[in-house]
Protein backbone atom coordinates (compact mmCIF):
# COMPACT_ATOMS: atom_id res chain seq x y z
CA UNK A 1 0.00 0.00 0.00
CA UNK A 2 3.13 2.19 0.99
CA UNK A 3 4.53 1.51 -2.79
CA UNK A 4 1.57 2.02 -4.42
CA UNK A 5 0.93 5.63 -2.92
CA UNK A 6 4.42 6.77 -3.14
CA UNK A 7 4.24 5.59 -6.72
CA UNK A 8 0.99 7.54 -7.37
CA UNK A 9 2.58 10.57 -5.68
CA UNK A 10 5.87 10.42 -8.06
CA UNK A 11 3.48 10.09 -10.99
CA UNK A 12 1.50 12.96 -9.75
CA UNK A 13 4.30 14.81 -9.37
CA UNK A 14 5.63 14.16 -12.55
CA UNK A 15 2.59 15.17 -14.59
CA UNK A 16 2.72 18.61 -12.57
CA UNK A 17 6.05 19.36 -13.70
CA UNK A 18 5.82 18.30 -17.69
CA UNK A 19 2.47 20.13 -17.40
CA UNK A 20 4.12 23.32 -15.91
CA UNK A 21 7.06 22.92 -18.83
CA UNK A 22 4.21 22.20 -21.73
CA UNK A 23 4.11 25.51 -24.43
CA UNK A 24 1.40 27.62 -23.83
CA UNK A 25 0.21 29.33 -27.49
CA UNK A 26 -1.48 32.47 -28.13
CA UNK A 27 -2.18 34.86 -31.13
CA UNK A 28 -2.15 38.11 -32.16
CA UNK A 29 -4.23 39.82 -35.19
CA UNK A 30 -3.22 43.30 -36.40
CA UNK A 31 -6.03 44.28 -37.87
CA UNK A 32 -6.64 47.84 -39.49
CA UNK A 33 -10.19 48.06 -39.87
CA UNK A 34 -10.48 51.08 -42.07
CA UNK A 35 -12.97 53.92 -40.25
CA UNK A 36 -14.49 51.09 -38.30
CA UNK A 37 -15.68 49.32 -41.90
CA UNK A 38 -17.93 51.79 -42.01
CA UNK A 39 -16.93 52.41 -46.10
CA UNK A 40 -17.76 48.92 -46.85
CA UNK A 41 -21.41 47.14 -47.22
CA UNK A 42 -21.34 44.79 -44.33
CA UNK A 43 -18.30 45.87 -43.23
CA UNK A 44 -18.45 46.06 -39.20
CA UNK A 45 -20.15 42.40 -39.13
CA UNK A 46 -17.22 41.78 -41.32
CA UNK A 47 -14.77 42.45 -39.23
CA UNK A 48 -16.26 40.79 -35.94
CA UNK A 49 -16.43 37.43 -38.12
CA UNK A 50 -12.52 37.82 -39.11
CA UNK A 51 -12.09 38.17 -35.27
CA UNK A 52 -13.56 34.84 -34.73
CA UNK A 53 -11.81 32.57 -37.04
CA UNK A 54 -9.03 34.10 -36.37
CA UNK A 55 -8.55 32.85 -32.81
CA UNK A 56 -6.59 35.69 -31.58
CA UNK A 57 -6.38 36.04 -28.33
CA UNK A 58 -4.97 39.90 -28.69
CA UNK A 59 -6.22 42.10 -31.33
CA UNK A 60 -4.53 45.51 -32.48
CA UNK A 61 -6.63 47.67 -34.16
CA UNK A 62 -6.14 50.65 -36.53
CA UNK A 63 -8.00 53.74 -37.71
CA UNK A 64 -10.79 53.39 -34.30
CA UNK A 65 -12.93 56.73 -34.83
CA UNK A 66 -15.54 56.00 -32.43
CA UNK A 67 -18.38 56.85 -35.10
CA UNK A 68 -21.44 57.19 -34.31
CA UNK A 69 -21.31 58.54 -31.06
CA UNK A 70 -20.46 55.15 -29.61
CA UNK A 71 -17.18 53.87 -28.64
CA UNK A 72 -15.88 50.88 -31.37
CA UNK A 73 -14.15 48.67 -28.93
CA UNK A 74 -17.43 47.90 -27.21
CA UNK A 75 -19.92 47.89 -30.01
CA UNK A 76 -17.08 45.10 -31.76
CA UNK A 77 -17.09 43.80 -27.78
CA UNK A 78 -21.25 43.38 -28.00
CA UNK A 79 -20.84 41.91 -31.26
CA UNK A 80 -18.17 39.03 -30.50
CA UNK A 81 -19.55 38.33 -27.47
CA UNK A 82 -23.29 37.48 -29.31
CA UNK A 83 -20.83 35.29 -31.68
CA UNK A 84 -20.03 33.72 -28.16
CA UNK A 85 -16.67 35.17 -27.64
CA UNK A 86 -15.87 36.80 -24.78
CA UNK A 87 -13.15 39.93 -25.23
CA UNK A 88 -12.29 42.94 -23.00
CA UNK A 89 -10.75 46.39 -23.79
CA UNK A 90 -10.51 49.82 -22.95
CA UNK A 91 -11.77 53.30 -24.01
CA UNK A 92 -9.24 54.21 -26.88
CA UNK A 93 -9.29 56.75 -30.00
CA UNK A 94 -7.21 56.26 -33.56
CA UNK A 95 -5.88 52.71 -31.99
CA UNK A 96 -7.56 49.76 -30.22
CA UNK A 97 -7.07 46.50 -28.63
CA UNK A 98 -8.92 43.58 -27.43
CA UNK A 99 -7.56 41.01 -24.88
CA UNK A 100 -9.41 37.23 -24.51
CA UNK A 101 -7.94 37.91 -20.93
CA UNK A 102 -9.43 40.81 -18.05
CA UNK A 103 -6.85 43.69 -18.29
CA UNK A 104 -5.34 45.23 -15.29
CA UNK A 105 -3.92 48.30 -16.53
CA UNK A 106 -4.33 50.75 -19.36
CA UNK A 107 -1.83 53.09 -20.39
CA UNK A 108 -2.06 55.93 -23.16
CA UNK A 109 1.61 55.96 -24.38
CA UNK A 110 1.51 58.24 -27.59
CA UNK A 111 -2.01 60.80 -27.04
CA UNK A 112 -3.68 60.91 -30.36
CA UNK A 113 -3.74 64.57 -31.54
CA UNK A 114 -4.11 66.66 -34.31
CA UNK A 115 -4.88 62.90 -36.28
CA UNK A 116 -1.27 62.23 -36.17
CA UNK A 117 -1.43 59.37 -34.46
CA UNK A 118 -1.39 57.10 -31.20
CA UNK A 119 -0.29 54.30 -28.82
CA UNK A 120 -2.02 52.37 -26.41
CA UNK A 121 -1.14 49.90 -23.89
CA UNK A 122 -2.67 46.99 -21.79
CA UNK A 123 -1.30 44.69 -19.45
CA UNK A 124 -2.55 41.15 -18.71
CA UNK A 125 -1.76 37.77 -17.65
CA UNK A 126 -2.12 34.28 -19.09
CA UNK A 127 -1.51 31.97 -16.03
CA UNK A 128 0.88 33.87 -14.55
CA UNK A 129 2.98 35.36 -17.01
CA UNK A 130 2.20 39.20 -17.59
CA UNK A 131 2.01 40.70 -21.19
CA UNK A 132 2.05 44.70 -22.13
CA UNK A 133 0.26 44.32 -25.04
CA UNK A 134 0.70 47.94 -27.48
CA UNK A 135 -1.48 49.14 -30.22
CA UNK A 136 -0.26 51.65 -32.39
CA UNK A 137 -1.62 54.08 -35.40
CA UNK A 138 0.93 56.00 -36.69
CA UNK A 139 1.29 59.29 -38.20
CA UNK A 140 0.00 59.02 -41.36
CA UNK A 141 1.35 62.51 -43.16
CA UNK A 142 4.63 62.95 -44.34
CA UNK A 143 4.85 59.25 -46.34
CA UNK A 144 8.31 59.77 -47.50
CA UNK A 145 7.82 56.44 -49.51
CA UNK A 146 5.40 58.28 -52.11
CA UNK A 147 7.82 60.90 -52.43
CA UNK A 148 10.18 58.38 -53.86
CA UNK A 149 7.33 57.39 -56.67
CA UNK A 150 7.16 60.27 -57.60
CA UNK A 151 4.06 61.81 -55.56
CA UNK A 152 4.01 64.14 -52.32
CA UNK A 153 3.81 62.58 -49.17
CA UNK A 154 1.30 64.93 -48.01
CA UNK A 155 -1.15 65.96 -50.34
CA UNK A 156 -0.63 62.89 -52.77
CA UNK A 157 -0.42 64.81 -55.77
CA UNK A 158 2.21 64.34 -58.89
CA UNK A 159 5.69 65.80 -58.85
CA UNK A 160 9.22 64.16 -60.12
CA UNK A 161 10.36 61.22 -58.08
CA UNK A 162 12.90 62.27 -55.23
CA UNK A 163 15.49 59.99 -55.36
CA UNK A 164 18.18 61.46 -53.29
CA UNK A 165 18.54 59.59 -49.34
CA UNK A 166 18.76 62.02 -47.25
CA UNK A 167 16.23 64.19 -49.02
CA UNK A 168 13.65 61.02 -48.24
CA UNK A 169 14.62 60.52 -44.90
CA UNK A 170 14.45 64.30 -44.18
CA UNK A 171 10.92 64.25 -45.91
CA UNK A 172 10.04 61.23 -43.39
CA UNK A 173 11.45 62.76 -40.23
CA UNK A 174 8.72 65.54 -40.59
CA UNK A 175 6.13 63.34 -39.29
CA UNK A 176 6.04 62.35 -35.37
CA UNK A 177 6.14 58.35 -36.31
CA UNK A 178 9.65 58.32 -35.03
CA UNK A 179 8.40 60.39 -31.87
CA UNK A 180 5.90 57.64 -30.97
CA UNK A 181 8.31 54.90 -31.56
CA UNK A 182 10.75 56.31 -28.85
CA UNK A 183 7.63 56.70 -26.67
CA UNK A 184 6.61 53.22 -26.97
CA UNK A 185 10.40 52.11 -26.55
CA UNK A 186 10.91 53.76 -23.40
CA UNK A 187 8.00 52.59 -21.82
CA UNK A 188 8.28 48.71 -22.88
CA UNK A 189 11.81 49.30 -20.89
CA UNK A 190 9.83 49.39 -17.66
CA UNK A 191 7.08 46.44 -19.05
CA UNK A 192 10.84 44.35 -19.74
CA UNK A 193 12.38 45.28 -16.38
CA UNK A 194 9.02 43.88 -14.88
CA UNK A 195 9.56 40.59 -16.48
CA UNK A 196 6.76 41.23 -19.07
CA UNK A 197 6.17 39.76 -22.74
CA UNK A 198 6.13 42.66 -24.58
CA UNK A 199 3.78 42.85 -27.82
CA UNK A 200 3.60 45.77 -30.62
CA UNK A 201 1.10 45.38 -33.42
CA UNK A 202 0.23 48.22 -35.51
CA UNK A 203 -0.69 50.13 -39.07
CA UNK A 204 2.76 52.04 -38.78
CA UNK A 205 2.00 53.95 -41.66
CA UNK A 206 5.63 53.81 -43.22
CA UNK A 207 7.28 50.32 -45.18
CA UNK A 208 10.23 48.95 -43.54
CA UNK A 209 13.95 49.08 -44.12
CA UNK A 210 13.84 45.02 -43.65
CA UNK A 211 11.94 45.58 -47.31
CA UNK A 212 13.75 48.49 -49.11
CA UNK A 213 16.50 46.27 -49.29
CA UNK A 214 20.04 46.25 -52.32
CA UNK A 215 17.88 42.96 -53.18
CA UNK A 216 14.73 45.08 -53.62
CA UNK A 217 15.75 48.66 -54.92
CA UNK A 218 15.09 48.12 -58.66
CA UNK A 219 11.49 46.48 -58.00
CA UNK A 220 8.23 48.11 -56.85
CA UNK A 221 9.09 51.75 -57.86
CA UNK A 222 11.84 52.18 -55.66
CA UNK A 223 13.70 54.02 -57.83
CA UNK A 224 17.22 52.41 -56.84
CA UNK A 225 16.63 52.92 -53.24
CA UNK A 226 17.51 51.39 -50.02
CA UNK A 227 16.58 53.16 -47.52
CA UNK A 228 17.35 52.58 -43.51
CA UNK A 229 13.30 53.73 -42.36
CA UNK A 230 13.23 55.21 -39.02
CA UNK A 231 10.66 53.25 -37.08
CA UNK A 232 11.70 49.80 -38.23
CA UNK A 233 15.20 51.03 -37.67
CA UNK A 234 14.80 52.05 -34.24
CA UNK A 235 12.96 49.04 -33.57
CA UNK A 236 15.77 47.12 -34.42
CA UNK A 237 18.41 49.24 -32.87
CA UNK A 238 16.45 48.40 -29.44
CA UNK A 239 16.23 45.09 -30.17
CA UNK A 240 13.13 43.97 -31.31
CA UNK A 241 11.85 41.56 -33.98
CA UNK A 242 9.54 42.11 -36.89
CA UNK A 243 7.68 38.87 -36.64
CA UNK A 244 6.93 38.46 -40.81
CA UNK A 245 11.05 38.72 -41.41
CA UNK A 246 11.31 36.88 -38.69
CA UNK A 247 9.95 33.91 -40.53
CA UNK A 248 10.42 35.11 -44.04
CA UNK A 249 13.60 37.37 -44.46
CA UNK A 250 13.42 37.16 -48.32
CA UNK A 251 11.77 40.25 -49.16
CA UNK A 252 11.87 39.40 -52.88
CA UNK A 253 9.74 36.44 -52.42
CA UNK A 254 7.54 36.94 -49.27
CA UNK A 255 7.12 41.21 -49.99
CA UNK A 256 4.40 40.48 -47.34
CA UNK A 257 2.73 43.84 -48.68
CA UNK A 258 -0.59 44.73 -46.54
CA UNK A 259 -1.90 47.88 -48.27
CA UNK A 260 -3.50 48.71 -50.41
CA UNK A 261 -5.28 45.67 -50.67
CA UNK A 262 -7.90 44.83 -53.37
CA UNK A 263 -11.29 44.79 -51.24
CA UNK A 264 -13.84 43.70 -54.22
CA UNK A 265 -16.74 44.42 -51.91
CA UNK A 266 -17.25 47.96 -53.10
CA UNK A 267 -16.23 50.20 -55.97
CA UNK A 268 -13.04 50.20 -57.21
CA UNK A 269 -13.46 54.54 -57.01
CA UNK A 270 -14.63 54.13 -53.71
CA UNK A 271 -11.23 51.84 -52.66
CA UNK A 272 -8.89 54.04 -54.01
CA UNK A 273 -8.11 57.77 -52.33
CA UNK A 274 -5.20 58.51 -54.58
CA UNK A 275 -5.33 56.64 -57.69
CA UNK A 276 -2.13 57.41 -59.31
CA UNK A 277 -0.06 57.06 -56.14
CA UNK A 278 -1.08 53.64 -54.80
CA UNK A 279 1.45 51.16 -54.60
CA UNK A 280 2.20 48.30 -52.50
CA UNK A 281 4.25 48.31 -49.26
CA UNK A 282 4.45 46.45 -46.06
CA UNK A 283 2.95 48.69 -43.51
CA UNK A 284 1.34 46.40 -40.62
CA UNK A 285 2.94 45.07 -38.06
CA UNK A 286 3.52 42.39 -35.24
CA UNK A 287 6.59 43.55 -33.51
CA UNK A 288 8.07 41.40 -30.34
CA UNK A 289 10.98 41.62 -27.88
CA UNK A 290 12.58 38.52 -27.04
CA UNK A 291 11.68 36.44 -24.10
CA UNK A 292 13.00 33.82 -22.19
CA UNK A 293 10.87 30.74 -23.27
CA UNK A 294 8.65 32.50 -26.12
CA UNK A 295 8.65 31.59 -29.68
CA UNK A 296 7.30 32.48 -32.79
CA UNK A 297 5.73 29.73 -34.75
CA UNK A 298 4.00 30.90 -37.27
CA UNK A 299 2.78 34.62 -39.31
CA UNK A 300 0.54 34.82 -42.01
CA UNK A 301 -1.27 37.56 -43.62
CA UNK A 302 -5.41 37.61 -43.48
CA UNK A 303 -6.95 39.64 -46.35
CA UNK A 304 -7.96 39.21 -50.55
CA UNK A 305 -5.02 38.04 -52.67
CA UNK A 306 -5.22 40.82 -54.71
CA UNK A 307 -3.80 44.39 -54.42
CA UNK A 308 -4.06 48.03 -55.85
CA UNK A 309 -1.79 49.19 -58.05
CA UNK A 310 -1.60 52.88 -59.59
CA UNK A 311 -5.63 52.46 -59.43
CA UNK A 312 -5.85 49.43 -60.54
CA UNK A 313 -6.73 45.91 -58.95
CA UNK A 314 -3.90 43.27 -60.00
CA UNK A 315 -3.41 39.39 -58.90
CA UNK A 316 0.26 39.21 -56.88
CA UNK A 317 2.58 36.22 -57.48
CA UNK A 318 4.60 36.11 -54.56
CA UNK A 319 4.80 32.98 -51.98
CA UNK A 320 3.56 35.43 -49.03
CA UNK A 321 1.37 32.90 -46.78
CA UNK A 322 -2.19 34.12 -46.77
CA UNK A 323 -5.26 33.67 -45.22
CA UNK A 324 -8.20 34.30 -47.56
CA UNK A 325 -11.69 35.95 -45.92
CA UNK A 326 -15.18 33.67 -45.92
CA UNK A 327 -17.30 36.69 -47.54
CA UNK A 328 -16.68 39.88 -47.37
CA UNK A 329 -13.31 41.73 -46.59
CA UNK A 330 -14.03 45.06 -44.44
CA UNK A 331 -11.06 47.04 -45.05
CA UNK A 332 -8.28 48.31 -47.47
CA UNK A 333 -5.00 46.24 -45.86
CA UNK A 334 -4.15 43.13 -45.26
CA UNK A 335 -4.27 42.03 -41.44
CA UNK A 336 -1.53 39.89 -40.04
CA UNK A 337 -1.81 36.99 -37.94
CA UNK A 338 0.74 35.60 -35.58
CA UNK A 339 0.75 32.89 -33.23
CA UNK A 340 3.88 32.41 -30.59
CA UNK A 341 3.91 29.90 -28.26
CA UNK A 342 6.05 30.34 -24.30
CA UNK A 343 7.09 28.33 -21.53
């Protein structure tokens, strides 16, 4: 009888400890849902059902207005939880984010103001790890990268291409996107310091220098360049991985471009805000810092196959992973999707 129980104890035991080492998974969707998906038929259902299959258990959203004299995060809250999901958030304006876990803090990081932008954070726990969990919306004036094709950055219209560097990184610098990125660096310094996973998703309104690369500066209208962007740059300099060149560093063959996206749900006019000027870049992100135990096992990007192109919908070739919607698509980019898994 003595055996037997010490046996059952040791087996006990052991199950506790491979249980405690097991992987725990979770997933993030960056999601910019274009004015709410107000612009397209269907569009808020729309994005509520992308939320669902999805699975994410955090959810960064972009361009939250708060229309209709009602706050977005808990009209999308109502709505997912009559789908029979239950989500939690916190008032928030330009930027948004839903947690599958109750939030304990709330932190305004980067005040929206004058429209030029914002940065939110949350902190939770699963089990008892805590996450700081940052949504961002950045500046989205002074877009250096239509400069380059040949259009202003600011009022979209036609002018000749600039094609010197510094002239395109002094162009860039004019907006406050790098401001907001120091913002949100300095304060994930505390969330690291307190042992925190530490998650940035967000519509950063400016391509990547992981992108406009020597391998890419004769493709997509890039007019020769490669060009060291600040916000992926600084995000780098501090350390911190881009999750979609994390698991695809070929920017030739997984361009991983999010907007604009084709969104055949309404008018091609109605899709396109400067016809001439759209092209494709990589402006959505999942950004992480590393943690002891976490890993990132897969990214793919939710959204229509298709893109715009100088005003014009086109099929892409590229090998980007891609998650294609049931019915209708609510919004102009591509989400991403990324699922990490920690000890």
């Amino acid at each position: 009888m003595k055996n037997a129980i010490q046996f059952y104890f040791v087996l006990l035991l052991t199950t506790c400890l491979f249980s405690c080492r097991q992987a725990k998974t979770f997933k993030v969707m960056q999601f910019n849902i274009w004015q709410e998906g107000t612009v397209v038929p269907g569009g808020f259902d729309a994005i509520a059902d992308e939320i669902v299959r999805s699975g994410a258990d955090f959810v960064t959203l972009s361009e939250v207005r708060n229309y209709h004299n009602t706050r977005f995060c808990d009209r999308i809250i109502e709505a997912l939880k009559k789908r029979g999901q239950v989500y939690y958030s916190f008032y928030s304006y330009d930027s948004g984010l839903l947690s599958r876990y109750p939030i304990s803090d709330s932190v305004t990081v980067y005040p929206e103001k004058d429209d030029r932008g914002s940065i939110y954070k949350m902190i939770t726990k699963i089990g008892n790890q805590e996450f700081a969990v940052y949504t961002a919306h950045l500046d989205y004036r002074n877009c250096a990268y239509y400069d380059v094709r040949g259009y202003n950055g600011n009022t979209w219209e036609k002018q000749t291409p600039v094609t010197d560097l510094d002239s395109v990184l002094f162009l860039n610098r004019r907006s406050v996107r790098d401001d907001a990125i120091a913002c949100f660096i300095q304060e994930a310094q505390k969330d690291k310091a307190a042992g925190r996973i530490v998650i940035l998703g967000g519509d950063f309104n400016e391509p990547s220098h992981l992108d406009w690369t020597e391998a890419t500066k004769d493709m997509r209208d890039h007019q020769g360049l490669v060009v060291p962007w600040d916000v992926s740059t600084l995000l780098q300099k501090a350390g911190y991985k881009d999750t979609y060149r994390e698991l695809y560093p070929d920017p030739v063959t997984h361009p991983g471009m999010t907007c604009p996206a084709d969104c055949r749900n309404i008018a091609l006019e109605k899709l396109v805000w400067s016809p001439e000027a759209d092209d494709r870049d990589r402006i959505d992100f999942i950004i992480y810092a590393p943690f002891n135990g976490l890993a990132l096992t897969d990214v793919t990007l939710v959204g229509p196959k298709g893109d715009i192109l100088r005003g014009e919908r086109i099929s892409e070739n590229t090998a980007d992973p891609i998650i294609e919607p049931l019915a209708t698509w609510p919004t102009d980019h591509k989400a991403v999707l990324a699922t990490f898994s920690f000890k």
